[in-house]
N, C-alpha and C. Protein backbone atom coordinates (compact mmCIF):
# COMPACT_ATOMS: atom_id res chain seq x y z
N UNK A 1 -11.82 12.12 14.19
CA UNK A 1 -11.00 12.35 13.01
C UNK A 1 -10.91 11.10 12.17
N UNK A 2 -10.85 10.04 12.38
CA UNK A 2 -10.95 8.80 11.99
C UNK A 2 -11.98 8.47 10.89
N UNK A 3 -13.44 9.11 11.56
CA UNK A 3 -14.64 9.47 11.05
C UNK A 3 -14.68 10.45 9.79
N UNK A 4 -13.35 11.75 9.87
CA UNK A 4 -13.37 12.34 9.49
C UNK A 4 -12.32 11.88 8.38
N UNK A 5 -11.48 11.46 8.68
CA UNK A 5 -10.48 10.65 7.99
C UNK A 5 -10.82 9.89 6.61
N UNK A 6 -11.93 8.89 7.26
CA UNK A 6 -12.75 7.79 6.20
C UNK A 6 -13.33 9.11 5.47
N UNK A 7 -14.21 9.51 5.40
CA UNK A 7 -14.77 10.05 4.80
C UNK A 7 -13.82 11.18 3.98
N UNK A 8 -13.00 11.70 4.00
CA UNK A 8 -12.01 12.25 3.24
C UNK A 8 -10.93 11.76 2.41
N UNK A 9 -10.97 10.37 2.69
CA UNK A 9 -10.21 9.21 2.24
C UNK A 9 -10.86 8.75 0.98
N UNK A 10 -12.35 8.60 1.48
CA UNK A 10 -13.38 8.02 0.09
C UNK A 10 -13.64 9.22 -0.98
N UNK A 11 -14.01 10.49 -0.30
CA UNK A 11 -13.82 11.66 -0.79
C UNK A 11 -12.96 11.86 -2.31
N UNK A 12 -11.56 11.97 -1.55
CA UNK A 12 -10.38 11.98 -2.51
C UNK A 12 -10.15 11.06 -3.68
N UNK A 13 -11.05 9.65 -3.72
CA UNK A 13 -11.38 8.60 -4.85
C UNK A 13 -12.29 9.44 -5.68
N UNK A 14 -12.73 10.32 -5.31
CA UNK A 14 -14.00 10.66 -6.33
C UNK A 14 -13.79 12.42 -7.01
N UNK A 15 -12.57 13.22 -6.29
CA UNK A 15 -12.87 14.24 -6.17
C UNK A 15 -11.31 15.00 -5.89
N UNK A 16 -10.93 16.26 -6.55
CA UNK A 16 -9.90 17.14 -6.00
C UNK A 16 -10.05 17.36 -4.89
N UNK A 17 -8.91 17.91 -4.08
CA UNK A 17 -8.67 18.25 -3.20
C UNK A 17 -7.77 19.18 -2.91
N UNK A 18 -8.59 20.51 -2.64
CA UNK A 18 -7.19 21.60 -2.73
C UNK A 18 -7.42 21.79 -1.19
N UNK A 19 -5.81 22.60 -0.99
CA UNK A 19 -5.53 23.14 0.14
C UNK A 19 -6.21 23.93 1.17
N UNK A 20 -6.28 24.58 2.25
CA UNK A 20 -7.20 24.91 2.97
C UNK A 20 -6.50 25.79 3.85
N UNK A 21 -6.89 27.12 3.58
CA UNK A 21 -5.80 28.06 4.39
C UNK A 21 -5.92 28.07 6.08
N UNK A 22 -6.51 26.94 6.62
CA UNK A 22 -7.00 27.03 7.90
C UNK A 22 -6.08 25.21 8.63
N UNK A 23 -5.15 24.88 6.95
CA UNK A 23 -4.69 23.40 7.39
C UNK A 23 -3.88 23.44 8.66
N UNK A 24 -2.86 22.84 9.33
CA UNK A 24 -2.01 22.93 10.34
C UNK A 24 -0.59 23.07 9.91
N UNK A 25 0.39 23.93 9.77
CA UNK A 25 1.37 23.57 9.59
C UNK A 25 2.22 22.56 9.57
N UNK A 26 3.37 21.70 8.74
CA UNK A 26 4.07 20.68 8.84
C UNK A 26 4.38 21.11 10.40
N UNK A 27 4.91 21.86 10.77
CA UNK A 27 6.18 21.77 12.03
C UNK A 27 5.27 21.16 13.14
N UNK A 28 3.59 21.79 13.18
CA UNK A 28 2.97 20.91 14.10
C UNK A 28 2.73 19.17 13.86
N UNK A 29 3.08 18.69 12.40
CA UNK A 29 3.19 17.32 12.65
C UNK A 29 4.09 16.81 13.31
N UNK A 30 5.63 17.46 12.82
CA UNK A 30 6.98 17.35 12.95
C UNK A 30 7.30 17.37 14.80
N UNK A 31 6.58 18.09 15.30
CA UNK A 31 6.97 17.85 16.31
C UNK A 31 6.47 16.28 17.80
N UNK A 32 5.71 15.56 16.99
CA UNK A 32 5.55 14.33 17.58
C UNK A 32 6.01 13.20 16.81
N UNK A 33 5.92 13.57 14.74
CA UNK A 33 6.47 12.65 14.21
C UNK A 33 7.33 12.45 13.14
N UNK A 34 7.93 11.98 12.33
CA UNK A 34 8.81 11.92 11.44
C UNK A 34 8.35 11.48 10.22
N UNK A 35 8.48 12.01 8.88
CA UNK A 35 8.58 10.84 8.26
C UNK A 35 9.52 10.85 7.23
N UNK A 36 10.00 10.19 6.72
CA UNK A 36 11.50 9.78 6.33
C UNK A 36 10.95 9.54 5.18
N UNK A 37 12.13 9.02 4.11
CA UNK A 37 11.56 8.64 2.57
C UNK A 37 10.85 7.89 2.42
N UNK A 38 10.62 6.80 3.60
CA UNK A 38 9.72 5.79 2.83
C UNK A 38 9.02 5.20 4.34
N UNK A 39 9.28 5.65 5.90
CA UNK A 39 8.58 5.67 6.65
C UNK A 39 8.18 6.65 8.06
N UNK A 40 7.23 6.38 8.28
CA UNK A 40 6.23 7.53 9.26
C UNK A 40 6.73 6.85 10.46
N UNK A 41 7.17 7.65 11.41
CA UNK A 41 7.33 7.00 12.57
C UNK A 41 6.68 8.29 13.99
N UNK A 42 5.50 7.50 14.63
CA UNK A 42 5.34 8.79 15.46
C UNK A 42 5.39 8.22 16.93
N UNK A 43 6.02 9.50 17.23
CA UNK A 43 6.91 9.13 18.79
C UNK A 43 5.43 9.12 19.99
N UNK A 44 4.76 9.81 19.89
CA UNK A 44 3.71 9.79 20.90
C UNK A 44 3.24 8.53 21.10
N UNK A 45 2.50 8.07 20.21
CA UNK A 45 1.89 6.44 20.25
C UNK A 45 2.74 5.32 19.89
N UNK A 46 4.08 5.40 19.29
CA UNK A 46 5.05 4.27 19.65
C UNK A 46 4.77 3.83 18.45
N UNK A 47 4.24 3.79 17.08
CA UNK A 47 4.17 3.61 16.03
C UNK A 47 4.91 3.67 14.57
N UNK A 48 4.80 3.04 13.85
CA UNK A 48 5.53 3.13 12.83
C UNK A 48 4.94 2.64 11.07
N UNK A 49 4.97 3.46 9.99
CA UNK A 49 4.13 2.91 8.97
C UNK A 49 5.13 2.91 7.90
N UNK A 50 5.70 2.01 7.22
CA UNK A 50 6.27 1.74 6.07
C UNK A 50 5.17 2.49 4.74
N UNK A 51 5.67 3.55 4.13
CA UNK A 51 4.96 3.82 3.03
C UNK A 51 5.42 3.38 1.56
N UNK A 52 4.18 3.13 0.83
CA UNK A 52 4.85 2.31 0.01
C UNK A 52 5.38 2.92 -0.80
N UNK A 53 6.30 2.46 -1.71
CA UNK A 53 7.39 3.04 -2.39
C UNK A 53 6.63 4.05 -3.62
N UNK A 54 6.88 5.43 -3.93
CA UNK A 54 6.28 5.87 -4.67
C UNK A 54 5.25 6.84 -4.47
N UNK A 55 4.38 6.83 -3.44
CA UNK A 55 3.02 7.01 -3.26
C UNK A 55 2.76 8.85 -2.33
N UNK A 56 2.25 9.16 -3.24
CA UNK A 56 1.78 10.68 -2.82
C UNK A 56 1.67 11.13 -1.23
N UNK A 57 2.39 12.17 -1.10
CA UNK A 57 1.33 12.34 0.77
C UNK A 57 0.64 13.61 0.54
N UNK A 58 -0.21 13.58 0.89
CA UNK A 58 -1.75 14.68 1.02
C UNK A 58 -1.67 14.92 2.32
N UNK A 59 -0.88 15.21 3.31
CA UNK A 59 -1.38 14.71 4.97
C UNK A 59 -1.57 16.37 5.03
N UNK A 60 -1.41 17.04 4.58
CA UNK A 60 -1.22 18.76 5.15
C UNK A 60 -2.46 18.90 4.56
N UNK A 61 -2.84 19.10 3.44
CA UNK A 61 -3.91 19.43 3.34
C UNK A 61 -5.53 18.47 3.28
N UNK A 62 -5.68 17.65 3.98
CA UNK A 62 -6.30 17.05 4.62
C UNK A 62 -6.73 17.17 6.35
N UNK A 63 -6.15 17.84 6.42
CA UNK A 63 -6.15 18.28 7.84
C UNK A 63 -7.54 19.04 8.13
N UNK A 64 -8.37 18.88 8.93
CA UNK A 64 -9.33 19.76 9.55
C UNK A 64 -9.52 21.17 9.47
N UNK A 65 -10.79 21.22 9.48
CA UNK A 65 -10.81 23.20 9.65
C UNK A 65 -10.29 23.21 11.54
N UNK A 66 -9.94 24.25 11.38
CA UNK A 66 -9.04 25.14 12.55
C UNK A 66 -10.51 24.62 13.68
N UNK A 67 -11.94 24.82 13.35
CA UNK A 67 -12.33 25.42 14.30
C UNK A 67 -13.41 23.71 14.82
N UNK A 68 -12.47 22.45 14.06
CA UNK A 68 -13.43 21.34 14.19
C UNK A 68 -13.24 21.07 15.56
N UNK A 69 -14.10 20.34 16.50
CA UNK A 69 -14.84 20.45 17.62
C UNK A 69 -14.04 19.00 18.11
N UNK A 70 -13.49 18.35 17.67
CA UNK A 70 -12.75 16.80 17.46
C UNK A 70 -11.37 16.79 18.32
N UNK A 71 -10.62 18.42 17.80
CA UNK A 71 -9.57 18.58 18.05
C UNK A 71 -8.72 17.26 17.09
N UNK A 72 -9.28 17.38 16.27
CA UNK A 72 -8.96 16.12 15.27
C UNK A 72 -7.12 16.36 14.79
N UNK A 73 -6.47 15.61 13.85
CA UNK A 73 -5.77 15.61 13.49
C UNK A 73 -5.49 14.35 12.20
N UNK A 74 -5.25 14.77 11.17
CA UNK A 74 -4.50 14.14 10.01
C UNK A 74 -2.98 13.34 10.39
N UNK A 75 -2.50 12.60 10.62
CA UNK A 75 -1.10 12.15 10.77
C UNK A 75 -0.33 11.88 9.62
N UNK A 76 -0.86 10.97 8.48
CA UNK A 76 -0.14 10.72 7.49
C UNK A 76 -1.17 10.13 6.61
N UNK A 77 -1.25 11.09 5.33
CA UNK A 77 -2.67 10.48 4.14
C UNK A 77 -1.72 10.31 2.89
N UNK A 78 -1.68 9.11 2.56
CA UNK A 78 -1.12 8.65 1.35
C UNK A 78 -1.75 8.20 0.72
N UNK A 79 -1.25 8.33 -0.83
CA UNK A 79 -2.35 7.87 -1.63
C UNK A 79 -1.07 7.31 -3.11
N UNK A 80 -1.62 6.52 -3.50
CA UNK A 80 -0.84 5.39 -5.43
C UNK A 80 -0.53 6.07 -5.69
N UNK A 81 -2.20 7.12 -6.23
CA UNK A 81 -1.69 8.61 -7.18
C UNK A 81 -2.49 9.48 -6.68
N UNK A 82 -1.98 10.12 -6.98
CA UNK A 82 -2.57 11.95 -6.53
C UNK A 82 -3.86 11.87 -6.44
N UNK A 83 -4.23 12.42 -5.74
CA UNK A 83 -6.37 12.54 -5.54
C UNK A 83 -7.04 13.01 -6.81
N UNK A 84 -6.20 13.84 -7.14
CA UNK A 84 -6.52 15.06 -8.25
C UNK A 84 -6.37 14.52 -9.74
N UNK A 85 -5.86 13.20 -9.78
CA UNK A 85 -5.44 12.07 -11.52
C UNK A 85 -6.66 11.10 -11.61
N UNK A 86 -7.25 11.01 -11.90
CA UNK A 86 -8.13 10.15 -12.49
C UNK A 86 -7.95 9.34 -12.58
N UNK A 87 -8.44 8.10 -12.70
CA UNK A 87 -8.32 6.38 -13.08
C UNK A 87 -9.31 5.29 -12.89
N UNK A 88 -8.75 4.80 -13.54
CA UNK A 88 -10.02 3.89 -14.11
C UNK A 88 -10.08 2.09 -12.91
N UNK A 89 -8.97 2.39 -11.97
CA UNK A 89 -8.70 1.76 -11.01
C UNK A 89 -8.81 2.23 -9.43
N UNK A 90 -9.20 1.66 -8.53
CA UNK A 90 -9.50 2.33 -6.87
C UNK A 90 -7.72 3.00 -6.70
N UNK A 91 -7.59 4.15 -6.46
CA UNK A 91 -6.88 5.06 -5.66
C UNK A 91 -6.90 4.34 -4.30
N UNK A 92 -5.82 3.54 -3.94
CA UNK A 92 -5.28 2.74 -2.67
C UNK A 92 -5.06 4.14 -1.71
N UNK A 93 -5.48 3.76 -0.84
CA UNK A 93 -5.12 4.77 0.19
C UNK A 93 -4.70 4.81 1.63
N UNK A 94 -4.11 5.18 2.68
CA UNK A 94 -3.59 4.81 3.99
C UNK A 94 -3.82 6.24 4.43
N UNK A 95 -4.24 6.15 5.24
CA UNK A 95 -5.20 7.47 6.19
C UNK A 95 -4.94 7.04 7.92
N UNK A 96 -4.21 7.93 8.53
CA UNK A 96 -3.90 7.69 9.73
C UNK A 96 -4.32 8.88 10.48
N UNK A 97 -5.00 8.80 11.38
CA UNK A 97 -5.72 10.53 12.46
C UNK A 97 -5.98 9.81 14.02
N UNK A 98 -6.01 10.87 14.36
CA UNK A 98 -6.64 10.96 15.60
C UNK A 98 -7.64 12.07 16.32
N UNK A 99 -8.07 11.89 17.36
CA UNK A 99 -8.93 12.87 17.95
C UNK A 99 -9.54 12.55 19.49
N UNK A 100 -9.92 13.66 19.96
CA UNK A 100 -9.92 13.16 21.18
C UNK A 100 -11.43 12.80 21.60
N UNK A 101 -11.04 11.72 22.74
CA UNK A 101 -12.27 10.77 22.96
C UNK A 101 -13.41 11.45 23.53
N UNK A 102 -12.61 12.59 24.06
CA UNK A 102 -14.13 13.56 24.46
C UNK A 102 -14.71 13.98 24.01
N UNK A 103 -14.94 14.09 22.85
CA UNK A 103 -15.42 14.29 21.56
C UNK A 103 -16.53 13.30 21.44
N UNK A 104 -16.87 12.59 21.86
CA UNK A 104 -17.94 11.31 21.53
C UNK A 104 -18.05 11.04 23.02
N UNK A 105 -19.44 11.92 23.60
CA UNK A 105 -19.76 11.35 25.14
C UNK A 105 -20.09 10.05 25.29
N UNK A 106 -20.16 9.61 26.47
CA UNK A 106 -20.32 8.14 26.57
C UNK A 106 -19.14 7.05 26.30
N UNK A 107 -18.40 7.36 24.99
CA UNK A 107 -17.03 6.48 24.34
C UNK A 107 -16.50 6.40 25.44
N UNK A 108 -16.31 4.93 25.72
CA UNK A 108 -15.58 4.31 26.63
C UNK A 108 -14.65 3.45 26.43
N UNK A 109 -14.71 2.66 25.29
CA UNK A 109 -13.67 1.57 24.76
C UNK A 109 -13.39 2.04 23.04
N UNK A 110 -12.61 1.39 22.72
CA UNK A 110 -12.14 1.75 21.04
C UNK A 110 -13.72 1.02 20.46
N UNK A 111 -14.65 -0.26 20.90
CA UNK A 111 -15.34 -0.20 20.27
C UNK A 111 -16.75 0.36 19.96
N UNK A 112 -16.46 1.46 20.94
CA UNK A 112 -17.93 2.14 21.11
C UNK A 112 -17.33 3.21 19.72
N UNK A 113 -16.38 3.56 19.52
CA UNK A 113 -16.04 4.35 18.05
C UNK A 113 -16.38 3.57 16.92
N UNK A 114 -16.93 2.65 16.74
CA UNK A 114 -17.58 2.18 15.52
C UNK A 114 -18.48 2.41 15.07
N UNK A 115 -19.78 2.76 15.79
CA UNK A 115 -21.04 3.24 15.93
C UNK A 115 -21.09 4.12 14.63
N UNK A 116 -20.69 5.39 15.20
CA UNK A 116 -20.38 6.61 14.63
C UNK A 116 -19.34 6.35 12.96
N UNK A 117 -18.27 5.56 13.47
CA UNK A 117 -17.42 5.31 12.12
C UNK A 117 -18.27 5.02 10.83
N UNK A 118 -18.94 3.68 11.18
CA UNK A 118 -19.86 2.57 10.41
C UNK A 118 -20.35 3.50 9.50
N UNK A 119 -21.36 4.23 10.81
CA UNK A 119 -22.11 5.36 9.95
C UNK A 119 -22.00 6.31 8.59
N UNK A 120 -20.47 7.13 8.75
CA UNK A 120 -19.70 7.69 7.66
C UNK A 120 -19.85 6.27 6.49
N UNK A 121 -18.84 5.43 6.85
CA UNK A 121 -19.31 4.86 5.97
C UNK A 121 -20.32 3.96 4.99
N UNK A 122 -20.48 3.82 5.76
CA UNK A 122 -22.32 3.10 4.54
C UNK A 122 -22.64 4.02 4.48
N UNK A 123 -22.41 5.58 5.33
CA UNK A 123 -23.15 6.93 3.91
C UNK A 123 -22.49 6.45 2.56
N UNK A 124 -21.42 5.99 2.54
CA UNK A 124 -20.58 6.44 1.24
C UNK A 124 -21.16 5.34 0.28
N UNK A 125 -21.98 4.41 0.78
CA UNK A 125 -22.14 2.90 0.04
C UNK A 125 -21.56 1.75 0.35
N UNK A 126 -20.49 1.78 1.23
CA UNK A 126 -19.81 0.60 1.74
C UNK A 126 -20.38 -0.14 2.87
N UNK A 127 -20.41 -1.41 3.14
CA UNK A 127 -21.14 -2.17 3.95
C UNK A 127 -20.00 -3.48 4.77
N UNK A 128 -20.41 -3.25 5.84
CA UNK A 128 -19.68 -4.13 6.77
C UNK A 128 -19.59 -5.68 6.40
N UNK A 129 -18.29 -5.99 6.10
CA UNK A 129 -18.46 -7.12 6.52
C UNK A 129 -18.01 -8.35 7.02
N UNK A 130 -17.84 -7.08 8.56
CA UNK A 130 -17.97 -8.28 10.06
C UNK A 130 -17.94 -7.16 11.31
N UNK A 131 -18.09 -7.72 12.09
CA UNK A 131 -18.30 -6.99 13.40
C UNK A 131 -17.03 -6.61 13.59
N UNK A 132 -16.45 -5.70 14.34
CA UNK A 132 -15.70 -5.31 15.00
C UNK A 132 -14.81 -6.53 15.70
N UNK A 133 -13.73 -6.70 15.58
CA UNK A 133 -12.76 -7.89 16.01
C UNK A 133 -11.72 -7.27 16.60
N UNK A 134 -10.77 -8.31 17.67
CA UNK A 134 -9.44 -7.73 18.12
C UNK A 134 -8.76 -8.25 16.79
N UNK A 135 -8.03 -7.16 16.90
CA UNK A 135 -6.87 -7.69 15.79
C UNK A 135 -5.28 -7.09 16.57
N UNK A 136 -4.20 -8.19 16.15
CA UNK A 136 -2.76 -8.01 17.18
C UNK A 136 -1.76 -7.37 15.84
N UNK A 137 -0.88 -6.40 16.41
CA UNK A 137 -0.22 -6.12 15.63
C UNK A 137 1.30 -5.86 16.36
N UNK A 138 2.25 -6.30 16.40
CA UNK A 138 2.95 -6.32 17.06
C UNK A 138 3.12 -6.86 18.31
N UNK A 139 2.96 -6.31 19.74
CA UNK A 139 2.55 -6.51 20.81
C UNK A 139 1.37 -5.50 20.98
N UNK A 140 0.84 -4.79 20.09
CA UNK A 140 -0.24 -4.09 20.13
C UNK A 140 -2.05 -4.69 19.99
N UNK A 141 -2.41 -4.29 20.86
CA UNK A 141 -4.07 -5.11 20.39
C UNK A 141 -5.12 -3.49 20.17
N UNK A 142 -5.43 -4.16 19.34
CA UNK A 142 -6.53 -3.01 18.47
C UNK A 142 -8.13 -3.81 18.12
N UNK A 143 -8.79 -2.96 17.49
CA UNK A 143 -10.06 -3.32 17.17
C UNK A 143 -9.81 -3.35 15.51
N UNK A 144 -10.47 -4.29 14.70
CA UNK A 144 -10.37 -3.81 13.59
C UNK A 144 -12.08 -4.19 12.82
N UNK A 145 -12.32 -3.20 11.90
CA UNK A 145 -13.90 -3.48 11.35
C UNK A 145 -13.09 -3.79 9.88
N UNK A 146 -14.13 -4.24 8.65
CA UNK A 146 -13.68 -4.50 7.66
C UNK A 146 -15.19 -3.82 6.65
N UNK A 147 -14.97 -3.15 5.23
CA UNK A 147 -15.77 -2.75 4.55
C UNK A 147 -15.90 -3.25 3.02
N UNK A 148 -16.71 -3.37 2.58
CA UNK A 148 -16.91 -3.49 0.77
C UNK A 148 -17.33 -2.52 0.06
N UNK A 149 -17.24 -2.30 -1.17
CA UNK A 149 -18.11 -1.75 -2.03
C UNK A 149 -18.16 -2.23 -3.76
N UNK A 150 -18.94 -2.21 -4.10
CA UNK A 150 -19.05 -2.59 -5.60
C UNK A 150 -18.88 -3.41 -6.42
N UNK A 151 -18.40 -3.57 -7.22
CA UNK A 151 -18.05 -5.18 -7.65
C UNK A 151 -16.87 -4.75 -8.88
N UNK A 152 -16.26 -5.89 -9.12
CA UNK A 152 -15.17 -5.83 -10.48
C UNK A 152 -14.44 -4.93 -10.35
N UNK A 153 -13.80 -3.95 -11.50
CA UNK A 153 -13.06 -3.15 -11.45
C UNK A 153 -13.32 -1.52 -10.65
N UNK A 154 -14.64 -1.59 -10.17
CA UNK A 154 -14.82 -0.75 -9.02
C UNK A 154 -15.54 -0.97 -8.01
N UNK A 155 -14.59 -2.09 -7.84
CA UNK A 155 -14.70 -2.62 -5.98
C UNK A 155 -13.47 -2.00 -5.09
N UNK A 156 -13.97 -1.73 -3.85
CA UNK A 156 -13.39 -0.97 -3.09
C UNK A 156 -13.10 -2.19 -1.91
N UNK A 157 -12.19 -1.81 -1.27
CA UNK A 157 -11.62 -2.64 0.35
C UNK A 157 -11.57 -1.58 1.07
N UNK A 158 -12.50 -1.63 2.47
CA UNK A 158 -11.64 -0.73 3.21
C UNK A 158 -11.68 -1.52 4.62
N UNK A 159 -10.51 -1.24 5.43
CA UNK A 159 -10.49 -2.01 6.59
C UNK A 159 -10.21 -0.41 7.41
N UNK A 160 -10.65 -0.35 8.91
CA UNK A 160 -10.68 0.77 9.94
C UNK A 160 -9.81 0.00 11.24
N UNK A 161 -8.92 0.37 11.71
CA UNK A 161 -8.09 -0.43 13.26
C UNK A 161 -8.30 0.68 14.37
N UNK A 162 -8.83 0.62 15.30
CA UNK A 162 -9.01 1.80 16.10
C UNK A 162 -8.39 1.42 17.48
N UNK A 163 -7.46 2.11 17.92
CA UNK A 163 -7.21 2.18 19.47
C UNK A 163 -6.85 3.43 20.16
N UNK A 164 -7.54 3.23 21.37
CA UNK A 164 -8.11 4.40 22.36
C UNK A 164 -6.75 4.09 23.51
N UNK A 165 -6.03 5.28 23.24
CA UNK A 165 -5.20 5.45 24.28
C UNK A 165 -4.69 7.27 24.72
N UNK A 166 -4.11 7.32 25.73
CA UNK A 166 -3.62 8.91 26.49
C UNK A 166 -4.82 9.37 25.81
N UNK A 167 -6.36 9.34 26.32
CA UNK A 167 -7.23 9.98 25.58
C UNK A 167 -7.72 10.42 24.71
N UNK A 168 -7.09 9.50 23.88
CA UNK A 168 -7.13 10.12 22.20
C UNK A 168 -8.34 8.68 21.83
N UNK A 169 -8.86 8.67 20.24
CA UNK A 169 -8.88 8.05 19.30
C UNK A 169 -7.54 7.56 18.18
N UNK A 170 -6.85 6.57 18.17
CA UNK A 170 -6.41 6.88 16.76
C UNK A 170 -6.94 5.93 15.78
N UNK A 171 -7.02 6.41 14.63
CA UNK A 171 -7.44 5.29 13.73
C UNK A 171 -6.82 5.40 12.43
N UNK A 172 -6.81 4.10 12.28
CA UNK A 172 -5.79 3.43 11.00
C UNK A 172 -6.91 3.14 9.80
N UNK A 173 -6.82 4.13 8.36
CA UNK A 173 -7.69 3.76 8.17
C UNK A 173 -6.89 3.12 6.06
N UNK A 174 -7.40 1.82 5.88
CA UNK A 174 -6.73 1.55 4.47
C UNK A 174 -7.62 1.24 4.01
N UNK A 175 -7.71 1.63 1.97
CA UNK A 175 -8.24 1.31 1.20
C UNK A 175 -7.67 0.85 -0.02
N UNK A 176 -8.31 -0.11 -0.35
CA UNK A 176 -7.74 -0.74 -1.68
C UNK A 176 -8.32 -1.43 -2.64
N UNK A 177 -7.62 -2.33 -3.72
CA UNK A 177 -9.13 -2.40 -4.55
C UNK A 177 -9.44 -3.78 -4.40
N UNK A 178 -8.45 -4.48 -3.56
CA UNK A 178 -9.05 -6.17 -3.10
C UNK A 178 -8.62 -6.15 -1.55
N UNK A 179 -9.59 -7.12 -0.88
CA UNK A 179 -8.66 -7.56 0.57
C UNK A 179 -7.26 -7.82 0.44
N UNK A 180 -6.85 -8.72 0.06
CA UNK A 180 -5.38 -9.18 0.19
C UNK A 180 -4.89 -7.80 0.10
N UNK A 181 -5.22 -6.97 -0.86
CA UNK A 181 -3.84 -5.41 -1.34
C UNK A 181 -4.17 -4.13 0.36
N UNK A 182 -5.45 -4.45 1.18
CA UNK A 182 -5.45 -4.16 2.06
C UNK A 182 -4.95 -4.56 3.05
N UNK A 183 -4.96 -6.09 3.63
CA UNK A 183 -3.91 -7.16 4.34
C UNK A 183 -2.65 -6.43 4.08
N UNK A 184 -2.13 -6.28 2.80
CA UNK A 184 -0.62 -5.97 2.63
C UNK A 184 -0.45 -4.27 3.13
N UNK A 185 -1.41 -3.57 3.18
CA UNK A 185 -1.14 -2.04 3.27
C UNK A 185 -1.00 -2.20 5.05
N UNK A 186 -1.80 -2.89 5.72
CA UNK A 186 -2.10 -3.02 7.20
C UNK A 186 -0.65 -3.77 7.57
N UNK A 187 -0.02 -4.17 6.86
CA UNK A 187 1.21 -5.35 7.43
C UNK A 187 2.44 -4.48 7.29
N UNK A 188 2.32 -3.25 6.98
CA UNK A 188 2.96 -2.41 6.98
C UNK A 188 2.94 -1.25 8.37
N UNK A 189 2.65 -1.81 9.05
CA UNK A 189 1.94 -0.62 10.28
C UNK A 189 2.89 -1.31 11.40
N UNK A 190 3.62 -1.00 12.55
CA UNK A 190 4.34 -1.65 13.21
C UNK A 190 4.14 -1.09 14.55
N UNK A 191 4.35 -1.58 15.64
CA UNK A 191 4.12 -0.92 17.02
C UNK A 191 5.83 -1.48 17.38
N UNK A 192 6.12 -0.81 18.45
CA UNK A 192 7.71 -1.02 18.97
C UNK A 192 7.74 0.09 20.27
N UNK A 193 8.67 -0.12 20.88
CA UNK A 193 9.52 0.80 22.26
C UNK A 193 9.40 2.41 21.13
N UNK A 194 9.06 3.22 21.91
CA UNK A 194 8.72 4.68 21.77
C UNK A 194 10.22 5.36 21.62
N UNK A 195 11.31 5.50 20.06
CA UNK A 195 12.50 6.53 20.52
C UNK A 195 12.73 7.70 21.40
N UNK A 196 13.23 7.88 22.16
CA UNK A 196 13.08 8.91 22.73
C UNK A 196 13.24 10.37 21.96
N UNK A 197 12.35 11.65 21.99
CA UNK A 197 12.53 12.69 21.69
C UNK A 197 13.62 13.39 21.35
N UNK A 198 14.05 13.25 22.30
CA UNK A 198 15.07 13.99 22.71
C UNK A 198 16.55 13.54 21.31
N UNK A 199 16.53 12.24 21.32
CA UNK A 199 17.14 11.54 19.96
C UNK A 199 17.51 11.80 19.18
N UNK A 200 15.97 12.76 18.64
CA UNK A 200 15.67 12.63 17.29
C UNK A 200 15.89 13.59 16.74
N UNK A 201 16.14 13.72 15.44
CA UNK A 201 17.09 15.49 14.76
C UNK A 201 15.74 15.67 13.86
């Protein structure tokens, strides 16, 4: 989904995006995560994403066809402005999914999911540039890759954070139209003690 993620992420820079009568209902997000006026907090993976003030969510209809093979999932797709407005500036974006690791035989660590990621993207034109790194976020350790595209006023940032846990994939995926405005979208992502369920209204 991550895979699927990026590529629906870059997608939505170029292109509408209507609904899909096969999306997942909110209540199936709702029931692992929250998100509040201005942050995503999901109880399964102990996570938390400050969204930035203002900024569209697409997460429902972004979601997978019913019958994808991934068992994928959309968590939270935000976007500046709407997919569907035009501009003459990169559409910043924060794309969060998961999917399960059985889905990719062989995947054994978060960085054997790059392979496959990379791929999606340099379809799109974007090109690596750096290997796959630990990156710390909290008390959390992740993998993170970093991407380019274009130059001047349609240059693209995209950075991918992937960690493989309870058998899943998840991946963190941000775009923007310089590094630093990506740095700042990623510094928004928080790991912490898991609220309990039961808690939560």
């Amino acid at each position: 989904m991550c895979v699927l993620a990026a590529a629906a992420a870059l997608h939505a820079q170029q292109a509408p995006r209507t609904p899909r009568s096969s999306a997942k209902p909110p209540a199936t997000r709702s029931a692992q995560a929250t998100t509040g006026s201005s942050t995503y907090r999901n109880l399964t993976f102990g996570f938390a994403y400050k969204i930035p003030f203002g900024w569209v969510d697409r997460t429902d209809v972004m979601q997978p066809d019913a019958n994808n093979p991934s068992g994928g999932q959309v968590l939270l797709a935000v976007f500046e402005r709407p997919p569907e407005v035009g501009g003459d500036t990169v559409n910043s974006a924060v794309v969060l999914a998961t999917e399960k690791a059985s889905a990719y035989p062989g995947l054994k660590t978060a960085a054997d999911y790059f392979g496959p990621l990379g791929e999606v993207v340099t379809a799109k034109g974007f090109k690596g540039v750096n290997e796959p790194y630990e990156f710390s976020i909290s008390t959390k350790l992740l993998l993170r890759e970093d991407f380019t595209q274009g130059e001047g006023k349609a240059e693209r940032h995209q950075s991918s954070l992937v960690l493989l846990e309870k058998g899943q994939i998840v991946c963190f995926t941000f775009i923007g139209g310089t590094a630093d405005e990506v740095d700042e979208l990623v510094e928004r992502l928080s790991f912490g003690p898991r609220p309990s369920p039961a808690g939560h209204k």
